[in-house]
Protein backbone atom coordinates (compact mmCIF):
# COMPACT_ATOMS: atom_id res chain seq x y z
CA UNK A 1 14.79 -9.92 -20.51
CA UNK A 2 13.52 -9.46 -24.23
CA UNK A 3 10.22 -7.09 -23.83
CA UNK A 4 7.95 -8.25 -26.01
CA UNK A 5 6.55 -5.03 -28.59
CA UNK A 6 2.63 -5.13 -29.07
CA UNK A 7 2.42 -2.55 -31.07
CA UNK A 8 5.51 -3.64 -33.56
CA UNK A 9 3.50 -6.65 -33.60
CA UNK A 10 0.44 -5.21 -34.71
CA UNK A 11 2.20 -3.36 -37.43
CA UNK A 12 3.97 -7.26 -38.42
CA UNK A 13 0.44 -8.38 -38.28
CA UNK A 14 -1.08 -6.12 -40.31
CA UNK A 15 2.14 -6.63 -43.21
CA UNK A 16 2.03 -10.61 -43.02
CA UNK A 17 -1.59 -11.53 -42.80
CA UNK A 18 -3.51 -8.03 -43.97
CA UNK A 19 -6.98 -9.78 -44.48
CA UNK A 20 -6.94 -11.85 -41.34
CA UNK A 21 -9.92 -10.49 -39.00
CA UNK A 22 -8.42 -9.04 -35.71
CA UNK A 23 -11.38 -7.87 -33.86
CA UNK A 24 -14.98 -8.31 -34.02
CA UNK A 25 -18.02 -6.70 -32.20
CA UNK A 26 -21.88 -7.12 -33.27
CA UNK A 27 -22.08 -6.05 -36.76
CA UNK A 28 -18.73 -4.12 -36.50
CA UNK A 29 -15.23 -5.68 -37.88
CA UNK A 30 -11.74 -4.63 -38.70
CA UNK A 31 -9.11 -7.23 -40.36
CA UNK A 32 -5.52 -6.34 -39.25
CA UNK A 33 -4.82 -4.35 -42.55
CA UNK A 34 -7.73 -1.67 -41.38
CA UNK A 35 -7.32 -2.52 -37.30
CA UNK A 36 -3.60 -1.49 -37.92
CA UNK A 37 -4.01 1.66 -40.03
CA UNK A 38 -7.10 2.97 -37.93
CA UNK A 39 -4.87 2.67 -35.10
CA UNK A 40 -2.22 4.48 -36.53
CA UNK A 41 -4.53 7.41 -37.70
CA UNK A 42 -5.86 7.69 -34.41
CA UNK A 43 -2.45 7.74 -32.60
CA UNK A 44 -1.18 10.36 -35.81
CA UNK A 45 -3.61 12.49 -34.18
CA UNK A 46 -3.42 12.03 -30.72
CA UNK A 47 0.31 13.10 -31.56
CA UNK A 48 -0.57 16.44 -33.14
CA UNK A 49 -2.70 16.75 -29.83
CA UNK A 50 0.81 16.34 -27.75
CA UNK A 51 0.25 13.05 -26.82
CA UNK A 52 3.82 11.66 -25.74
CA UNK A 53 5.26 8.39 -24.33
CA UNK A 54 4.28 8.20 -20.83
CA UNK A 55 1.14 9.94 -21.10
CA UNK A 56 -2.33 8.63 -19.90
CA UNK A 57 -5.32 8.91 -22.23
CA UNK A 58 -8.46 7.42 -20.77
CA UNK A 59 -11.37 5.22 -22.18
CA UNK A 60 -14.61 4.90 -20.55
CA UNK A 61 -17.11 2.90 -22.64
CA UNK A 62 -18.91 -0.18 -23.17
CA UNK A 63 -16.61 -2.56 -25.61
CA UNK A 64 -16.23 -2.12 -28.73
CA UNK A 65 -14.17 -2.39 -32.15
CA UNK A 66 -12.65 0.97 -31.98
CA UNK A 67 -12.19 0.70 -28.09
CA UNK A 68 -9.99 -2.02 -29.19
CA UNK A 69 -7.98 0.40 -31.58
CA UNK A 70 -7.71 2.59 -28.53
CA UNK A 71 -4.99 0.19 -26.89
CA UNK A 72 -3.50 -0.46 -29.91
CA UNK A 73 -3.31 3.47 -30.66
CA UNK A 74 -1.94 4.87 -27.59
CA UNK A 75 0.06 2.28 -27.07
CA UNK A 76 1.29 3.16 -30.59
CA UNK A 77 2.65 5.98 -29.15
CA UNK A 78 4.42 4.22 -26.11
CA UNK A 79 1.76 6.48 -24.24
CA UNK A 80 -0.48 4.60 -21.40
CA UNK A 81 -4.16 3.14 -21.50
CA UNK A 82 -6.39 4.28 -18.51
CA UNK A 83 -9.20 2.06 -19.26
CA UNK A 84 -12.31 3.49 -16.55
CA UNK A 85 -15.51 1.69 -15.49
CA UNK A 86 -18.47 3.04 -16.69
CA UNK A 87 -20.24 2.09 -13.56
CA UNK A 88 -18.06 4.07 -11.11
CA UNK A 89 -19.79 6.96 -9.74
CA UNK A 90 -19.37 10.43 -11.28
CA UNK A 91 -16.89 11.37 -8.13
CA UNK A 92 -14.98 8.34 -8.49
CA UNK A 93 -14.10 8.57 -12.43
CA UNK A 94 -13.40 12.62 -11.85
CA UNK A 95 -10.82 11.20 -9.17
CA UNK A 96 -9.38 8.67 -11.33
CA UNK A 97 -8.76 10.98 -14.18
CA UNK A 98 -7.42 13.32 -12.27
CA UNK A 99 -5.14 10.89 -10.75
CA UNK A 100 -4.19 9.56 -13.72
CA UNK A 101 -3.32 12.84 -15.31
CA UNK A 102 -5.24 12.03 -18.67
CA UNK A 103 -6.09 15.13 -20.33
CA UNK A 104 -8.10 13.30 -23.13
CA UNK A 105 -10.90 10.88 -22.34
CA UNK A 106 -12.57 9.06 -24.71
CA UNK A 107 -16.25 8.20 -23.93
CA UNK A 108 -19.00 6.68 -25.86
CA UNK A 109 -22.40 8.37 -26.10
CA UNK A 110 -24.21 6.29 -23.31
CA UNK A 111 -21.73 7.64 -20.95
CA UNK A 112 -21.04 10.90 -21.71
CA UNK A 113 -24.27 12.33 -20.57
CA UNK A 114 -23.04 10.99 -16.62
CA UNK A 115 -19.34 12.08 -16.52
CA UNK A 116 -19.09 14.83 -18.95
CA UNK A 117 -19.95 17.46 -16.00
CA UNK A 118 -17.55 16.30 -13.90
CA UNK A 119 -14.70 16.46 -16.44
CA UNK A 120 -14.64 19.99 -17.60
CA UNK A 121 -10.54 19.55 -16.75
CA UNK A 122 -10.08 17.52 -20.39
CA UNK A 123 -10.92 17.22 -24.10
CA UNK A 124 -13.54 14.81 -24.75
CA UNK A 125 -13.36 12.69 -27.58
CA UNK A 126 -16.91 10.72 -28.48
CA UNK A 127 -15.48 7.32 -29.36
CA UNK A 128 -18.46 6.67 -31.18
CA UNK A 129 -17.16 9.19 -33.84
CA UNK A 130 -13.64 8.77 -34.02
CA UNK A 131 -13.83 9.59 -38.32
CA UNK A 132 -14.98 12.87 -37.38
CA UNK A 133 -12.15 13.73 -35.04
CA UNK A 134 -9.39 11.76 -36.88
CA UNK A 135 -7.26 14.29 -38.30
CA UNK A 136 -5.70 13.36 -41.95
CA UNK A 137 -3.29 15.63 -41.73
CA UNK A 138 -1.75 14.01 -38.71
CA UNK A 139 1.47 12.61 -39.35
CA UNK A 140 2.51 9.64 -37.21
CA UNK A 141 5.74 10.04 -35.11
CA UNK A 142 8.55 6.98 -35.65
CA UNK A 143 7.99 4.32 -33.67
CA UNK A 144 9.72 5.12 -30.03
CA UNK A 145 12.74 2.93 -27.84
CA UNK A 146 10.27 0.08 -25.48
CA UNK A 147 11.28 0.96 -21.98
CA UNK A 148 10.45 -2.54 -20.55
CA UNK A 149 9.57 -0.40 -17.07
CA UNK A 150 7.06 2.18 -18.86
CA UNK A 151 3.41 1.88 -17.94
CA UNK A 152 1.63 0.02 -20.48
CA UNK A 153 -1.74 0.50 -18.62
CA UNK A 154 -3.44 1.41 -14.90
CA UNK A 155 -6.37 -0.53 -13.77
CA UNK A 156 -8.34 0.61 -11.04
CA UNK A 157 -9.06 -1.69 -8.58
CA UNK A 158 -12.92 -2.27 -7.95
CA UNK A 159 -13.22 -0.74 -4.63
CA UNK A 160 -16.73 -0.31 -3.32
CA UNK A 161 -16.05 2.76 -1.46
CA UNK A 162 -13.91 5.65 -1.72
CA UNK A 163 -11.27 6.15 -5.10
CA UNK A 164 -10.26 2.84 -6.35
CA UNK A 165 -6.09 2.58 -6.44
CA UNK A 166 -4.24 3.34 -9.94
CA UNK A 167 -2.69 0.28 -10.93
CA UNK A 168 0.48 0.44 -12.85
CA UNK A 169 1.28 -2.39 -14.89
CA UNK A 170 4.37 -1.98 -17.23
CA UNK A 171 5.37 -3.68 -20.89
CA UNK A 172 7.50 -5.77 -18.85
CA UNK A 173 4.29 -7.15 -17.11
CA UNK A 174 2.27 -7.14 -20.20
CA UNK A 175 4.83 -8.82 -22.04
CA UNK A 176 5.16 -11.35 -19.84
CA UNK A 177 0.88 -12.16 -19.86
CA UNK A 178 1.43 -12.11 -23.78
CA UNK A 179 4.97 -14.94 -23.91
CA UNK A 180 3.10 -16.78 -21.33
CA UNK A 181 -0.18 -16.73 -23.49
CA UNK A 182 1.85 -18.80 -26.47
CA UNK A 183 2.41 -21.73 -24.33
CA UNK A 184 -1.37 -21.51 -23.48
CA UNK A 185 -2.23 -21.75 -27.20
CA UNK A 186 -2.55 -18.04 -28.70
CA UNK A 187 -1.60 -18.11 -31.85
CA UNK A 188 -2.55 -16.84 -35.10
CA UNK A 189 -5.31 -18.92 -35.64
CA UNK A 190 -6.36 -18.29 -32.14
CA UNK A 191 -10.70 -17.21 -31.88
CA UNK A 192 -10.85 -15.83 -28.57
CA UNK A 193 -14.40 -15.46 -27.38
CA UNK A 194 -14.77 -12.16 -24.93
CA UNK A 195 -17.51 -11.19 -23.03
CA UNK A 196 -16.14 -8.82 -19.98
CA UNK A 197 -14.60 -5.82 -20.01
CA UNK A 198 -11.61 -4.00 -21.64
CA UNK A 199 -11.22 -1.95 -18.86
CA UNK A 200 -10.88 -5.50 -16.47
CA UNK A 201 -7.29 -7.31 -16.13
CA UNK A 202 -9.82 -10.62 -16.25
CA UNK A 203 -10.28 -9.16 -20.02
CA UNK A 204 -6.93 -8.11 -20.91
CA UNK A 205 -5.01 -11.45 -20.05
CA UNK A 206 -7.08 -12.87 -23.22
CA UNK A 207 -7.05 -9.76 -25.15
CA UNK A 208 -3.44 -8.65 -25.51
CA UNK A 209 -2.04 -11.96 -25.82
CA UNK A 210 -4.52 -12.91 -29.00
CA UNK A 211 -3.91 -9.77 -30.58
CA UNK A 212 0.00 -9.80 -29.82
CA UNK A 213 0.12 -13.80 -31.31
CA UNK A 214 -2.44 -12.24 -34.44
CA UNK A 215 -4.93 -14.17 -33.63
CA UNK A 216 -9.29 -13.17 -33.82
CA UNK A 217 -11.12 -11.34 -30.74
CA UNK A 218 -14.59 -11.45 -30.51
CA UNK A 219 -16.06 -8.85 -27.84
CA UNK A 220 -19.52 -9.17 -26.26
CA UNK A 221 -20.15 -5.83 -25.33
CA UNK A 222 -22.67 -7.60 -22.41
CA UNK A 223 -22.50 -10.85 -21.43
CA UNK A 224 -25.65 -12.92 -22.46
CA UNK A 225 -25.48 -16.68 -22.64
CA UNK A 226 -27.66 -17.49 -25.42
CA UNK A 227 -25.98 -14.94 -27.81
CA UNK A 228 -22.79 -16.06 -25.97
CA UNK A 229 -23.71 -19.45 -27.40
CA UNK A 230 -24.13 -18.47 -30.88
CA UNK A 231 -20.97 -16.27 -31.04
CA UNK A 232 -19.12 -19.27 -30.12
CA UNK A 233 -20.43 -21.50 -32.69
CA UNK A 234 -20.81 -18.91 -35.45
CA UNK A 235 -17.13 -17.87 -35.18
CA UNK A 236 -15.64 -21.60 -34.00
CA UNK A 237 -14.40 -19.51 -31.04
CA UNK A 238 -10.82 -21.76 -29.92
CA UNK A 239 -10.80 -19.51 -26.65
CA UNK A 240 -12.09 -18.14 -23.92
CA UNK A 241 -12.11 -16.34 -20.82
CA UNK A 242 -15.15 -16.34 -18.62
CA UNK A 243 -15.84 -15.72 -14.80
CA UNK A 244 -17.50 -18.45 -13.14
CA UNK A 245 -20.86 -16.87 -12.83
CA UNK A 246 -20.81 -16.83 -16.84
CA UNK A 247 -20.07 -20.74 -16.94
CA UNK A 248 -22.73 -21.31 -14.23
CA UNK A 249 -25.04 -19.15 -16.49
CA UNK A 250 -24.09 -20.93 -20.09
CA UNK A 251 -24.60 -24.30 -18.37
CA UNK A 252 -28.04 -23.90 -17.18
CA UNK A 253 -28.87 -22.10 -20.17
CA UNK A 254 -32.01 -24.42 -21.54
CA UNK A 255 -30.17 -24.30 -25.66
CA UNK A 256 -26.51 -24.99 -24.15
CA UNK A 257 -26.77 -28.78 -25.44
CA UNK A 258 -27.82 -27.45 -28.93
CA UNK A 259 -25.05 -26.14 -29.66
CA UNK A 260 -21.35 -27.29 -31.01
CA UNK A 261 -18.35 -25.52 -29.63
CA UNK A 262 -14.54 -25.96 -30.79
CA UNK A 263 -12.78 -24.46 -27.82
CA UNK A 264 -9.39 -25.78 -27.60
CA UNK A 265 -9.01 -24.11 -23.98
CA UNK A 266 -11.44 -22.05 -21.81
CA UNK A 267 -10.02 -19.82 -18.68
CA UNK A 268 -11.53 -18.63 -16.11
CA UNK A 269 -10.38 -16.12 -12.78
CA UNK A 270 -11.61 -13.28 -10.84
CA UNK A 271 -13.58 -15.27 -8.22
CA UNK A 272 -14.07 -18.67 -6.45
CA UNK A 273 -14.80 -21.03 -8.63
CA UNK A 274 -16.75 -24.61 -6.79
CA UNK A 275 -15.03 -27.40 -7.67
CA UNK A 276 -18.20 -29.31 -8.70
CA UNK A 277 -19.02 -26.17 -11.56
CA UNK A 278 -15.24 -26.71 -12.62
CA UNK A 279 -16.45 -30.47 -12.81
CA UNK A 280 -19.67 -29.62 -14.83
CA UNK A 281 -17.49 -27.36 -17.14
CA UNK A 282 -15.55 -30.32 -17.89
CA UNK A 283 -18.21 -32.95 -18.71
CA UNK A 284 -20.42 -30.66 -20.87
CA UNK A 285 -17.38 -28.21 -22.90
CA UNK A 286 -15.24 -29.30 -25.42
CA UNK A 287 -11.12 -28.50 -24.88
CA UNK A 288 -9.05 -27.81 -21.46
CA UNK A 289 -10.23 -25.83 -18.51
CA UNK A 290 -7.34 -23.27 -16.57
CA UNK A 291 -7.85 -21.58 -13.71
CA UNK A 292 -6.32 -18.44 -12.93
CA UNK A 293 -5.70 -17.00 -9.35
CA UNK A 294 -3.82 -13.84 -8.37
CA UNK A 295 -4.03 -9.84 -8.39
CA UNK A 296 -4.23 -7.49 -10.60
CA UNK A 297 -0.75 -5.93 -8.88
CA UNK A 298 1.05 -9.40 -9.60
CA UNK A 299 2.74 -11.32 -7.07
CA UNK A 300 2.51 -14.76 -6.81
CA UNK A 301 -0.21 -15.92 -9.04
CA UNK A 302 -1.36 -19.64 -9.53
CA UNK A 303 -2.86 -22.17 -12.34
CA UNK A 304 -5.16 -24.92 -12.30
CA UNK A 305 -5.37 -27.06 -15.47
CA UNK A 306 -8.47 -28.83 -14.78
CA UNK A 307 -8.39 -31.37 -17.27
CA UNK A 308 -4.67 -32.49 -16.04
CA UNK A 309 -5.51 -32.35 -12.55
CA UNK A 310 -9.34 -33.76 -11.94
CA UNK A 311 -8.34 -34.65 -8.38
CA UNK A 312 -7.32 -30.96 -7.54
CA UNK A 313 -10.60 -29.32 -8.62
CA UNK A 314 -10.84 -27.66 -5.15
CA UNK A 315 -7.59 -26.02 -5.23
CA UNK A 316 -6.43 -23.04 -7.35
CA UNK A 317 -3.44 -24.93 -8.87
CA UNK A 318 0.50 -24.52 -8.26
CA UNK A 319 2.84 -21.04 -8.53
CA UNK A 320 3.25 -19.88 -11.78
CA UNK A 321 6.96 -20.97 -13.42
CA UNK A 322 9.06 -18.42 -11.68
CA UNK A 323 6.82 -17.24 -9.14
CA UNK A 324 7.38 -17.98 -5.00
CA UNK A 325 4.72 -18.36 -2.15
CA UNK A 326 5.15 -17.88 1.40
CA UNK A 327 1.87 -18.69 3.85
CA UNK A 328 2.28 -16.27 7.31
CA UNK A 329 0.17 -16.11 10.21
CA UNK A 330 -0.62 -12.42 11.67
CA UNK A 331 2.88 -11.78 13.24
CA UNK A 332 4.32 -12.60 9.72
CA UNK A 333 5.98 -15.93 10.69
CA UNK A 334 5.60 -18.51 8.25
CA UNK A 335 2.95 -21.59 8.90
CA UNK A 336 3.61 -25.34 8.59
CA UNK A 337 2.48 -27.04 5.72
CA UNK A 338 -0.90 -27.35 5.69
CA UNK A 339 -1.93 -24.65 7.67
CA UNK A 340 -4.23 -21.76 6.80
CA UNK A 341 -2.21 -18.32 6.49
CA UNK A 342 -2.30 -15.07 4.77
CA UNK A 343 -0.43 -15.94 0.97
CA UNK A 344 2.24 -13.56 0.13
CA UNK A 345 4.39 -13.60 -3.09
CA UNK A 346 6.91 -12.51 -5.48
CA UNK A 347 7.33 -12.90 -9.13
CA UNK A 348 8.42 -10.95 -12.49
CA UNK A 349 4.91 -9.90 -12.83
CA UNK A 350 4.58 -7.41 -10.61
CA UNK A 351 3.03 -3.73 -10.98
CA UNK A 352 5.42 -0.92 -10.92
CA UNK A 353 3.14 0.44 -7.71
CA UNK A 354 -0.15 2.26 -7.11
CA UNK A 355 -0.05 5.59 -9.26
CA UNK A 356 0.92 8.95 -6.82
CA UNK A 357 0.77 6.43 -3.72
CA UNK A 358 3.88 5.89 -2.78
CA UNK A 359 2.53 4.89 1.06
CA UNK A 360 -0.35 2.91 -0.75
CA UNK A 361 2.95 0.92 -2.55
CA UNK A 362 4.58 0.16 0.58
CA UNK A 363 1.92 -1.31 2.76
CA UNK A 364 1.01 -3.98 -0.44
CA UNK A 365 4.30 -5.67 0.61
CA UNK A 366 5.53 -7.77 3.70
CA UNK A 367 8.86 -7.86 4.43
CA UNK A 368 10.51 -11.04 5.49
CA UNK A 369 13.06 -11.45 7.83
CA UNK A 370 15.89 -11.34 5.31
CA UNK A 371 14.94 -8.12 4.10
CA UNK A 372 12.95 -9.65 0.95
CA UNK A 373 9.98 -7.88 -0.24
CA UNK A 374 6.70 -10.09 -0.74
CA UNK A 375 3.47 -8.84 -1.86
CA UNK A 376 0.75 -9.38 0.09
CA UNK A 377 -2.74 -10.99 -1.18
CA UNK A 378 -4.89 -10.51 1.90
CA UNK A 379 -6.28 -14.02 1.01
CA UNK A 380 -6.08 -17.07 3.70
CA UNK A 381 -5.07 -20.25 2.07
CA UNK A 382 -3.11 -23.52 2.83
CA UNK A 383 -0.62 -25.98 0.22
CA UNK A 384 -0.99 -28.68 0.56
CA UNK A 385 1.48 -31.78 0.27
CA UNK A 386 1.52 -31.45 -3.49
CA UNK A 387 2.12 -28.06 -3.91
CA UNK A 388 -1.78 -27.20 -4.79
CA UNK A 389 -2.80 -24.11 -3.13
CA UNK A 390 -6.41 -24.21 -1.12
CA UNK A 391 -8.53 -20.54 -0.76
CA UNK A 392 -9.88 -19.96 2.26
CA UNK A 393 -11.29 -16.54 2.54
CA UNK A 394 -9.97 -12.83 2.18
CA UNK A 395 -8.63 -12.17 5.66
CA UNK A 396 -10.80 -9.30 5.90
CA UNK A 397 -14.04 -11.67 5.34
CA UNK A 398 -12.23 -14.00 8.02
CA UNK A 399 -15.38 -14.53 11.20
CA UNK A 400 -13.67 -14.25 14.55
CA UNK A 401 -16.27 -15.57 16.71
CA UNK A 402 -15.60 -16.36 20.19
CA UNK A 403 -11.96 -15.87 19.47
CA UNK A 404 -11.91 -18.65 17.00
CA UNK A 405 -11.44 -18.11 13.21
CA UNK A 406 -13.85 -19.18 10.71
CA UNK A 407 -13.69 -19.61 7.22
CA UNK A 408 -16.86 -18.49 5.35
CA UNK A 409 -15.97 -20.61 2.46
CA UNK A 410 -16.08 -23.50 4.95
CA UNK A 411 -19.74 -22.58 5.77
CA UNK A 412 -20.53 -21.77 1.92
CA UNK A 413 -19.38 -25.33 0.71
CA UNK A 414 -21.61 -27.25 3.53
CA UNK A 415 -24.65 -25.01 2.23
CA UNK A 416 -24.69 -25.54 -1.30
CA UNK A 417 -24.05 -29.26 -0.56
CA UNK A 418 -27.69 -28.68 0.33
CA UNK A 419 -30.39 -30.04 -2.00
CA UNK A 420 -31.79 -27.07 -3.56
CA UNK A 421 -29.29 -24.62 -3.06
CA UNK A 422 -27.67 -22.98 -6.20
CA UNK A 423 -25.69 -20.64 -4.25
CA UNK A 424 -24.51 -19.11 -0.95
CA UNK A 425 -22.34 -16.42 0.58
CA UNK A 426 -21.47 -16.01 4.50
CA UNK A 427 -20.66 -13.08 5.97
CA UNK A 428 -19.82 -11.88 10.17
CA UNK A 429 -22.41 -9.79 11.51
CA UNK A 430 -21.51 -7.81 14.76
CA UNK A 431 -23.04 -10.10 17.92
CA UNK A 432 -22.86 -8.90 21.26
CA UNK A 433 -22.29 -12.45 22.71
CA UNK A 434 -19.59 -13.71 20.24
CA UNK A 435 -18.10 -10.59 19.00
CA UNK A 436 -18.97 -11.36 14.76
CA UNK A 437 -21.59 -14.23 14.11
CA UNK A 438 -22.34 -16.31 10.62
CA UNK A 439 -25.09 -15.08 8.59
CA UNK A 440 -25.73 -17.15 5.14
CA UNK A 441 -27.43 -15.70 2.17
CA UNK A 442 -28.54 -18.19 0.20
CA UNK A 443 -29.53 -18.33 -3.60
CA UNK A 444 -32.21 -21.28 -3.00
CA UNK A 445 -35.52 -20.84 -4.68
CA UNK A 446 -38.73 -22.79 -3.17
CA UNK A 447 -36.89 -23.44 -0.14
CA UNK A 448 -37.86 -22.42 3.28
CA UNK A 449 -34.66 -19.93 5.27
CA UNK A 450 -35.54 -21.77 8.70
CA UNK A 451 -35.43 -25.56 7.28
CA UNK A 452 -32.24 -24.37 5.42
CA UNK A 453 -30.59 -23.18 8.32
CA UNK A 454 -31.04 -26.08 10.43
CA UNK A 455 -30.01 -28.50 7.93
CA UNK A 456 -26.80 -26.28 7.25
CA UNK A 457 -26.33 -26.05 11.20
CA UNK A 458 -26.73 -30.06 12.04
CA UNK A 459 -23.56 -30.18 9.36
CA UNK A 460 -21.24 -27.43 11.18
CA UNK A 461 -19.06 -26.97 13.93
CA UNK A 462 -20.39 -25.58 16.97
CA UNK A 463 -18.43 -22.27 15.67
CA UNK A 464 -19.17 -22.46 12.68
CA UNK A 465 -23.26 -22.41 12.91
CA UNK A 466 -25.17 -20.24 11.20
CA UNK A 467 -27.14 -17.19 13.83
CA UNK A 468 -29.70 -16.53 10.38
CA UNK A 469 -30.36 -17.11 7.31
CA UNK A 470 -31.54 -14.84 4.23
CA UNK A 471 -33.04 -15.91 0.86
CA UNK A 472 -32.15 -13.72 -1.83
CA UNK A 473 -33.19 -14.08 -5.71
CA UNK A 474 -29.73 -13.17 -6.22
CA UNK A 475 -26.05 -12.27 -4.77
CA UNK A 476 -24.83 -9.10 -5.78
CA UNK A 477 -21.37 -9.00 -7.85
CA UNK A 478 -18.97 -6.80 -9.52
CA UNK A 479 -18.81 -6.09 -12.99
CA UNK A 480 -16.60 -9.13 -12.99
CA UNK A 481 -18.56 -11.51 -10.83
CA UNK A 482 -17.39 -11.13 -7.57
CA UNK A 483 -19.65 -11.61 -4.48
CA UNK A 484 -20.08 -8.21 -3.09
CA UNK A 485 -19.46 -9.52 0.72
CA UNK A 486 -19.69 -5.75 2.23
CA UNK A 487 -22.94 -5.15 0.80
CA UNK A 488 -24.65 -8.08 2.26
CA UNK A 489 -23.45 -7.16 5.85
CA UNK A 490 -23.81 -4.03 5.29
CA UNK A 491 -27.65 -4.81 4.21
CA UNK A 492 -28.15 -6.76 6.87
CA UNK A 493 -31.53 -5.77 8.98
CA UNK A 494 -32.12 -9.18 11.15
CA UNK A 495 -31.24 -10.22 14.66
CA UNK A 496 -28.42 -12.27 16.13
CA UNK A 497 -27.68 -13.42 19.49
């Protein structure tokens, strides 16, 4: 397989098409001319440093136009992006580092204050001065041999407790995010409109491939949907990829039908999104709607184009072109069609393994009968006739009450079927009687918990029925809109039988 070369593309970018804006953020720009040679001076001198392939240099910051030369500067160097979340704990970043054996960090200046004591270990760079530690004397090495299986980047994963796992993604993987990007429309006159992370794969499988195709990013440092709104007219944005808390936001933003948007294709992953938002998305915004589903560590993954498929807004979509899915019950048998079952995968794009955990690495993967390797999702889902893949749940939010399994999502979608609910999220609280019980919290304002909860409970299963249920202004998420599950049962103060 061809690997495709980011940063030789950059460079082509820069030599074809020198005026053309790569990256833009607030008042900041660079056009590839200036994105191309500011990455070069900053890799020049991460060199002199004794920066070398296969070395990890970390970022944690906020984004930004130089964070953006970041990627495109180490990676100048064949050396590996550790991108960091600023809202890890002090602990948890000194961990990561240290795992991934970055001796230079990069922070900004509303970050360094937090981590700075905790990594006395490296050399920290203030990325909101790089002209003061560029180094013009620094003479930038020839461009290196792409080893298809070197590490390109690690992502941590967002875990809520404890060090999140090093996630190594290669150029292979990358390159195959940034070919499969062309048929979704990157190209050079690609706008791409971001507004999470750079240190989030929801982020990068936007970000690389409009860069890689030489097409315009615009970052939004933090997500707000009225300036989202203006960004995407100002700039004609052609491209997008939001979570669906950020669609749910734009659309009940009160100036939303004010403005005119040319987006040829919006994406969206990261966490359920309701078939009737995925609906709304399509009546009220201009171009196609994909949905992504899969990990981070690859595997299987799966695409929904809405627009093509209005009658399969519920599911996530088929396998990806080359990509295989196998649905197994708990003893690792495969299911009959149509049945629920943990989803389990293989495909090209698939991490190189969790950095330094080797046992970490083994226990992602389920090994079929044949001796085949498939990586596991922990997700329940069901295909059905059509190929179309249904989520259930994450098997570890699975209820087993009474001995019978029950599908939060099931409970979530009778709830916000409700009149006046705007959202909902069920978790299993411990119950001496049933072993784990139903609890709803429920994003309903005006409503009355008690009224809910019968309403909710005249609609489900005898199983299935709610023991309480909590109004809450809000449900708490990660940095990339996922419902924080744990933290809700963990919160939990009320009563069950």
């Amino acid at each position: 397989m061809t690997c495709f070369d980011f940063p030789a593309a950059i460079a082509a970018h820069a030599a074809a098409r020198p005026d053309h804006v790569a990256v833009i953020a607030g008042s900041q720009s660079l056009d590839y001319a200036g994105f191309a040679a500011r990455a070069e001076a900053v890799a020049a001198t991460l060199a002199k440093l004794g920066t070398a392939p296969g070395d990890a240099v970390a970022i944690i910051a906020a984004s930004s136009v130089d964070y953006a030369v970041m990627w495109a500067a180490i990676l100048r160097l064949r050396a590996t992006v550790a991108p960091l979340a600023p809202s890890s704990t002090p602990d948890q970043i000194a961990a990561m580092v240290a795992d991934s054996g970055a001796r230079l960090v990069f922070v900004d200046a509303a970050n360094r204050a937090a981590f700075a004591p905790v990594l006395t270990g490296q050399m920290l760079v203030d990325l909101d001065n790089l002209d003061a530690w560029i180094d013009p004397t620094a003479e930038l090495p020839p461009l290196a041999p792409l080893d298809p299986q070197s590490a390109f980047n690690i992502i941590y994963s967002s875990g809520t407790t404890g060090t999140p796992k090093g996630i190594v993604q290669s150029a292979a993987m990358r390159s195959l995010h940034i070919t499969g990007g062309k048929a979704l429309g990157y190209n050079e006159e690609s706008i791409t409109l971001l507004s999470t992370p750079l240190y989030s794969n929801t982020t990068l499988v936007s970000f690389v491939p409009t860069l890689a195709w030489g097409g315009t990013v615009i970052l939004q440092p933090k997500f707000q949907a009225a300036e989202w709104l203006r960004l995407a007219e100002g700039h004609a944005a052609t491209h997008t990829m939001l979570v669906p808390v950020q669609y749910r936001r734009l659309l009940a933003e009160p100036t939303f039908d004010d403005h005119q948007l040319s987006f040829v294709m919006k994406f969206c992953t990261s966490a359920p999104f309701p078939a009737e938002l995925k609906a709304e998305v399509l009546r009220r915004m201009p171009g196609g709607l994909i949905e992504f589903y899969g990990m981070t560590e690859g595997g299987v993954g799966f695409m929904l184009a809405a627009h093509v498929f209005p009658d399969k807004l519920h599911t996530v979509g088929r396998p990806n072109e080359g990509h295989a899915v196998r649905i197994i019950d708990e003893d690792g048998k495969d299911v009959p069609p149509g049945t629920p079952g943990e989803i389990v995968g293989q495909s090209p794009a698939t991490m190189n393994g969790y950095r330094n955990r080797p046992d970490l690495t083994d226990k992602a993967y389920w090994t079929a009968p044949d001796g085949s390797k498939w990586l596991r999702t922990g997700d329940i889902g069901r295909i059905d006739e059509d190929g179309f893949l249904t989520l259930m749940d994450r098997a570890k939010d699975m209820i087993i009450s009474g001995g019978f399994n029950v599908y939060p999502s099931d409970i979530e979608a009778v709830i916000c079927g409700l009149s006046g609910v705007k959202e909902a999220a069920v978790v299993g609280v411990a119950s001496d009687r049933w072993g784990e019980t139903p609890v709803g919290f429920v994003v309903a304002p005006g409503q009355d918990a008690e009224d809910l909860r019968k309403r909710a409970n005249a609609a489900l299963g005898k199983t299935q029925r709610l023991a309480a249920l909590v109004l809450v202004d809000e449900l708490p998420r990660s940095h990339i809109g996922k419902v924080l599950k744990r933290e809700l049962r963990d919160g939990f103060a009320g009563k069950v039988d």
